[in-house]
N, C-alpha and C. Protein backbone atom coordinates (compact mmCIF):
# COMPACT_ATOMS: atom_id res chain seq x y z
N UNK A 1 0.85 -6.40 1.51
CA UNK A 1 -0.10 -6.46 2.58
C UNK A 1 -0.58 -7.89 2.81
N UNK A 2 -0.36 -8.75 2.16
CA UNK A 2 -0.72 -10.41 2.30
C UNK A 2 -0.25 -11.05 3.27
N UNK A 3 1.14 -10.63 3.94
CA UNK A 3 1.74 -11.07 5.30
C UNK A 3 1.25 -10.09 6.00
N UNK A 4 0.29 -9.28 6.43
CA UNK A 4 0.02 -8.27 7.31
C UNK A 4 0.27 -8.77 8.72
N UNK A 5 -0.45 -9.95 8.27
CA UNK A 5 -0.63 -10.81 9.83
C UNK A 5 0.95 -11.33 10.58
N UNK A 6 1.82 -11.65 9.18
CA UNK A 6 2.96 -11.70 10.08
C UNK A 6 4.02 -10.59 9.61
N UNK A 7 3.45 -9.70 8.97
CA UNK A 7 4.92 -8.73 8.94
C UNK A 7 3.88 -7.25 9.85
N UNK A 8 4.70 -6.79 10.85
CA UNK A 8 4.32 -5.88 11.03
C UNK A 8 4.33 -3.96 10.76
N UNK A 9 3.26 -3.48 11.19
CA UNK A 9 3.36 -2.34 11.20
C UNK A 9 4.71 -1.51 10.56
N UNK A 10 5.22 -1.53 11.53
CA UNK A 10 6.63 -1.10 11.40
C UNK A 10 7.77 -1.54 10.21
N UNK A 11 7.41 -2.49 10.03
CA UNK A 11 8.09 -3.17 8.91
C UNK A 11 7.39 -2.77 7.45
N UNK A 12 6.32 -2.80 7.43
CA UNK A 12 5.28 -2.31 5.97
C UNK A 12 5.92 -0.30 6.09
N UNK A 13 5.38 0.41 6.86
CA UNK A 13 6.23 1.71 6.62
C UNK A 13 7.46 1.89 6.62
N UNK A 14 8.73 1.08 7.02
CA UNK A 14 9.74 0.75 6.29
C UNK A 14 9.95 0.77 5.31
N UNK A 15 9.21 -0.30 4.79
CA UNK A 15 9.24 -0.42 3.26
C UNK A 15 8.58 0.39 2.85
N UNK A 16 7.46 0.95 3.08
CA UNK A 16 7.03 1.86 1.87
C UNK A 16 8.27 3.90 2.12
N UNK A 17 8.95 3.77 3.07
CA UNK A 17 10.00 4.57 3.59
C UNK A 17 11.19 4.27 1.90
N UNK A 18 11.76 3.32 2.09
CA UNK A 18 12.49 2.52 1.07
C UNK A 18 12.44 3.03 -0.13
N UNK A 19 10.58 2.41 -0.48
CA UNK A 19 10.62 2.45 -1.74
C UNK A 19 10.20 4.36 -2.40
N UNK A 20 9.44 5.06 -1.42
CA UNK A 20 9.70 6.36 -1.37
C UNK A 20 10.96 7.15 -1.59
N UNK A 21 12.19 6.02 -1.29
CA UNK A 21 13.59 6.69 -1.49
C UNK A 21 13.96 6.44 -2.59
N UNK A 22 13.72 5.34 -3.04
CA UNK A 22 14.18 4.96 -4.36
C UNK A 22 13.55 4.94 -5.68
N UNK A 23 12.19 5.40 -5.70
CA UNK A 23 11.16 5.57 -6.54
C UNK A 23 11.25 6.91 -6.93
N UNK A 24 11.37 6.97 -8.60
CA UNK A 24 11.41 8.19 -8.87
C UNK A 24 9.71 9.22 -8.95
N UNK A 25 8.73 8.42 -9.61
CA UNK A 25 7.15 8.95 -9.62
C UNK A 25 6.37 8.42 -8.78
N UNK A 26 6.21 6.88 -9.25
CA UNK A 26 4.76 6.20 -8.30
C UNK A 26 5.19 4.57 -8.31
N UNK A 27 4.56 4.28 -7.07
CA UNK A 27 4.90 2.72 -6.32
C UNK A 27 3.16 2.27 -6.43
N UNK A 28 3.22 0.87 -6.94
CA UNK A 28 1.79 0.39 -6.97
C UNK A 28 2.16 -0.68 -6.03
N UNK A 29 1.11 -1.11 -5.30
CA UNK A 29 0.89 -2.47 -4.41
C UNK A 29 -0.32 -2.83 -4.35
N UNK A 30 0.03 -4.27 -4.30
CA UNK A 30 -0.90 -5.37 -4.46
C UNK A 30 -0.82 -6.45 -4.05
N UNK A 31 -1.65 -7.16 -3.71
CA UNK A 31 -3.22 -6.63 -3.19
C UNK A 31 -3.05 -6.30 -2.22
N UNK A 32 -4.33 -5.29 -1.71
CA UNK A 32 -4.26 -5.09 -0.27
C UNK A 32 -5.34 -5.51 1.00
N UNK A 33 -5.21 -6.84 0.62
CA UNK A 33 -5.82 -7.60 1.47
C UNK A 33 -4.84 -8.72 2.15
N UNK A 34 -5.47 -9.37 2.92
CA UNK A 34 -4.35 -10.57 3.76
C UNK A 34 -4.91 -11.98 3.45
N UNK A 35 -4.17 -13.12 3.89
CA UNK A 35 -4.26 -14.24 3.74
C UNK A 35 -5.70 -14.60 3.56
N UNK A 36 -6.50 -13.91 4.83
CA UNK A 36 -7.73 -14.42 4.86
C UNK A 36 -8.89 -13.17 3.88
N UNK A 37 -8.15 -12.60 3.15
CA UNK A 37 -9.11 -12.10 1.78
C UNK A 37 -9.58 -10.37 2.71
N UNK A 38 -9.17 -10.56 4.07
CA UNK A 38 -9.71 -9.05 4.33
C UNK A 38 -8.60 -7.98 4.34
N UNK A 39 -9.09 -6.60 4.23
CA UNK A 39 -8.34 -5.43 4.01
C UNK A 39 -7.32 -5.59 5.22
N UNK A 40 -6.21 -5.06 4.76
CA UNK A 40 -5.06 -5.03 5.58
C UNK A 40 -5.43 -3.85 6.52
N UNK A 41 -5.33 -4.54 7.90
CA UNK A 41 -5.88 -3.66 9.25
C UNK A 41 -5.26 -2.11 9.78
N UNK A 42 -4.27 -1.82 8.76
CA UNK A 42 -3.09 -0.83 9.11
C UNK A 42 -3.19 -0.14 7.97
N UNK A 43 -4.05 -0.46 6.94
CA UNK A 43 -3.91 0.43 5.26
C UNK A 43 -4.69 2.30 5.94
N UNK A 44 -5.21 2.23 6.59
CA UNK A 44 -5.82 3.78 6.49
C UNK A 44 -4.22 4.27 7.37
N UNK A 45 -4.20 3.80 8.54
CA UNK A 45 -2.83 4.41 9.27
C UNK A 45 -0.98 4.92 8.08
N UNK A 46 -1.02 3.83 7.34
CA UNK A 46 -0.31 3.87 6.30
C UNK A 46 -0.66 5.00 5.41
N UNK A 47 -1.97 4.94 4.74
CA UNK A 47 -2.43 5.95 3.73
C UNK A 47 -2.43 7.63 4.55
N UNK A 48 -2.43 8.15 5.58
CA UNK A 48 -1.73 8.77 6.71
C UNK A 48 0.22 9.25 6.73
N UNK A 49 0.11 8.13 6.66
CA UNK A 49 2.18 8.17 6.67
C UNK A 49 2.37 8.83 5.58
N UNK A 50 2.07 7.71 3.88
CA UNK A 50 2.25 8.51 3.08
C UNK A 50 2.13 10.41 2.69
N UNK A 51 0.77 10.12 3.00
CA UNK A 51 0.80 11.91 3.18
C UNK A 51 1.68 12.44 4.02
N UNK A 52 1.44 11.78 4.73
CA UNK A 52 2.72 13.14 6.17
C UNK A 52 4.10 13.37 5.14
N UNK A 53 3.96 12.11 4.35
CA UNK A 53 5.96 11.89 3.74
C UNK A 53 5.61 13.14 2.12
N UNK A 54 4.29 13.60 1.86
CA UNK A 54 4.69 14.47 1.24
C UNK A 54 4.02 13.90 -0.47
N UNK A 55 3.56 12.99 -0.23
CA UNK A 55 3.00 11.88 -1.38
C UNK A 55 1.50 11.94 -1.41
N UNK A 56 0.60 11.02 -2.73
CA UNK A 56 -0.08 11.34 -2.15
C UNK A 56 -0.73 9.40 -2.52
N UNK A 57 -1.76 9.05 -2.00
CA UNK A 57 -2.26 8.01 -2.56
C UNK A 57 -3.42 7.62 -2.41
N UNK A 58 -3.58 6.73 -3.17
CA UNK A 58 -5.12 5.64 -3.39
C UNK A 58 -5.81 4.69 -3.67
N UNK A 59 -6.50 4.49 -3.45
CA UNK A 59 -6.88 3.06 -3.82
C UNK A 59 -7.47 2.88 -5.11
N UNK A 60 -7.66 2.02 -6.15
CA UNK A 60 -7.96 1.92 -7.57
C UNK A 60 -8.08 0.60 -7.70
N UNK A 61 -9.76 0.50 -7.91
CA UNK A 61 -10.04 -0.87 -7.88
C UNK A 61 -9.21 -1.40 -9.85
N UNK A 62 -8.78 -2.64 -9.38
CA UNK A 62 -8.53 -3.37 -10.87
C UNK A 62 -9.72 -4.36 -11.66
N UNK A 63 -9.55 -4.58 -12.51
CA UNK A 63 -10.53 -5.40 -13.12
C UNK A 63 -10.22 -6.59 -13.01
N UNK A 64 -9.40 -7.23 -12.32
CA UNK A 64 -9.35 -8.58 -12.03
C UNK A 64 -9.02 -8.98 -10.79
N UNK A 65 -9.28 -10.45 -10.11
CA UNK A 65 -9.56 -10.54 -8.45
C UNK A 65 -7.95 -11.22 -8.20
N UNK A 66 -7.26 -11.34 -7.94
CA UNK A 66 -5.89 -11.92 -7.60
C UNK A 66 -6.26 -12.83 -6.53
N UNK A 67 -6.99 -12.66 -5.57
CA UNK A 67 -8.05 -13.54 -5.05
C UNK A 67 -8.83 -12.84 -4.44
N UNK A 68 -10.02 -13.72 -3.63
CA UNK A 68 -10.66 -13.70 -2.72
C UNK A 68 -11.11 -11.71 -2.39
N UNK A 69 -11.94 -10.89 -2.75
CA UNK A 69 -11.62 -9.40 -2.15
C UNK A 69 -10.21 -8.84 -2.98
N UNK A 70 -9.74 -9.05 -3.52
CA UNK A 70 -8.71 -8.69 -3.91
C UNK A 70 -8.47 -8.27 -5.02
N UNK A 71 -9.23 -6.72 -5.29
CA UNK A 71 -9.23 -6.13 -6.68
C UNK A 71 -9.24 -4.61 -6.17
N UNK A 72 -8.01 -4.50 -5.75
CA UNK A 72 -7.97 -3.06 -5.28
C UNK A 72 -6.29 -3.06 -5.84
N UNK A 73 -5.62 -1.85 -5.70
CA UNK A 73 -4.75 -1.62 -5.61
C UNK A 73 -4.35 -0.42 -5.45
N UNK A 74 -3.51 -0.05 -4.58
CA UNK A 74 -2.84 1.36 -3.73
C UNK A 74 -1.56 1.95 -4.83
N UNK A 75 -1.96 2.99 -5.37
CA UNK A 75 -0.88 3.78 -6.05
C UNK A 75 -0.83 5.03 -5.24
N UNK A 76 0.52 5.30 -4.79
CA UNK A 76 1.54 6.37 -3.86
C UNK A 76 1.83 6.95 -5.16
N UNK A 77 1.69 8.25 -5.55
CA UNK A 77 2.65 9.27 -6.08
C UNK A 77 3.32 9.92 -5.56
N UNK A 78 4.49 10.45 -6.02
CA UNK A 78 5.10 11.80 -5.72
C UNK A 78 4.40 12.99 -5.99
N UNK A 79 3.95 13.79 -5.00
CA UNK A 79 3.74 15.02 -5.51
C UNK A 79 3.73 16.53 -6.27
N UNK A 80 5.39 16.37 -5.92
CA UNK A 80 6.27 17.44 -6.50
C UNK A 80 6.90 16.79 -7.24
N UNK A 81 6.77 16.71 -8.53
CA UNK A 81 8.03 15.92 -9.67
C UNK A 81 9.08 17.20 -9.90
């Protein structure tokens, strides 16, 4: 989510499409903020997709800042193992 500003929409559910294919349990990402330290503008629309795809996910703050706002991190599970 750090290129939000230049990777778009379409390209971030791609990838999380991808890694849904190739992931056997759970995909973590980090951070989910952008260059300028704020939440990536597309994370609720995304957290949306995932569910529709059958997954489920959340946010889980970490104990350390990677920078600026940046102590969160989004774990996607599989639902049905």
């Amino acid at each position: 989510m750090t290129y939000g500003d230049r990777l778009d929409y379409e390209f971030h559910e791609g990838t999380l499409l991808e890694l849904m294919r190739v992931t056997r349990e759970e995909i973590r990402i980090f951070p989910l903020v952008d260059l300028s330290c704020k939440r990536y503008e597309h994370l609720d629309r995304l957290l949306d997709f995932i569910v529709s795809q059958g997954w489920s996910a959340e946010e889980i703050k970490v104990p350390y800042e990677f920078q600026k706002g940046a102590n969160q991190m989004l774990r996607v599970q599989r639902v049905n193992l």
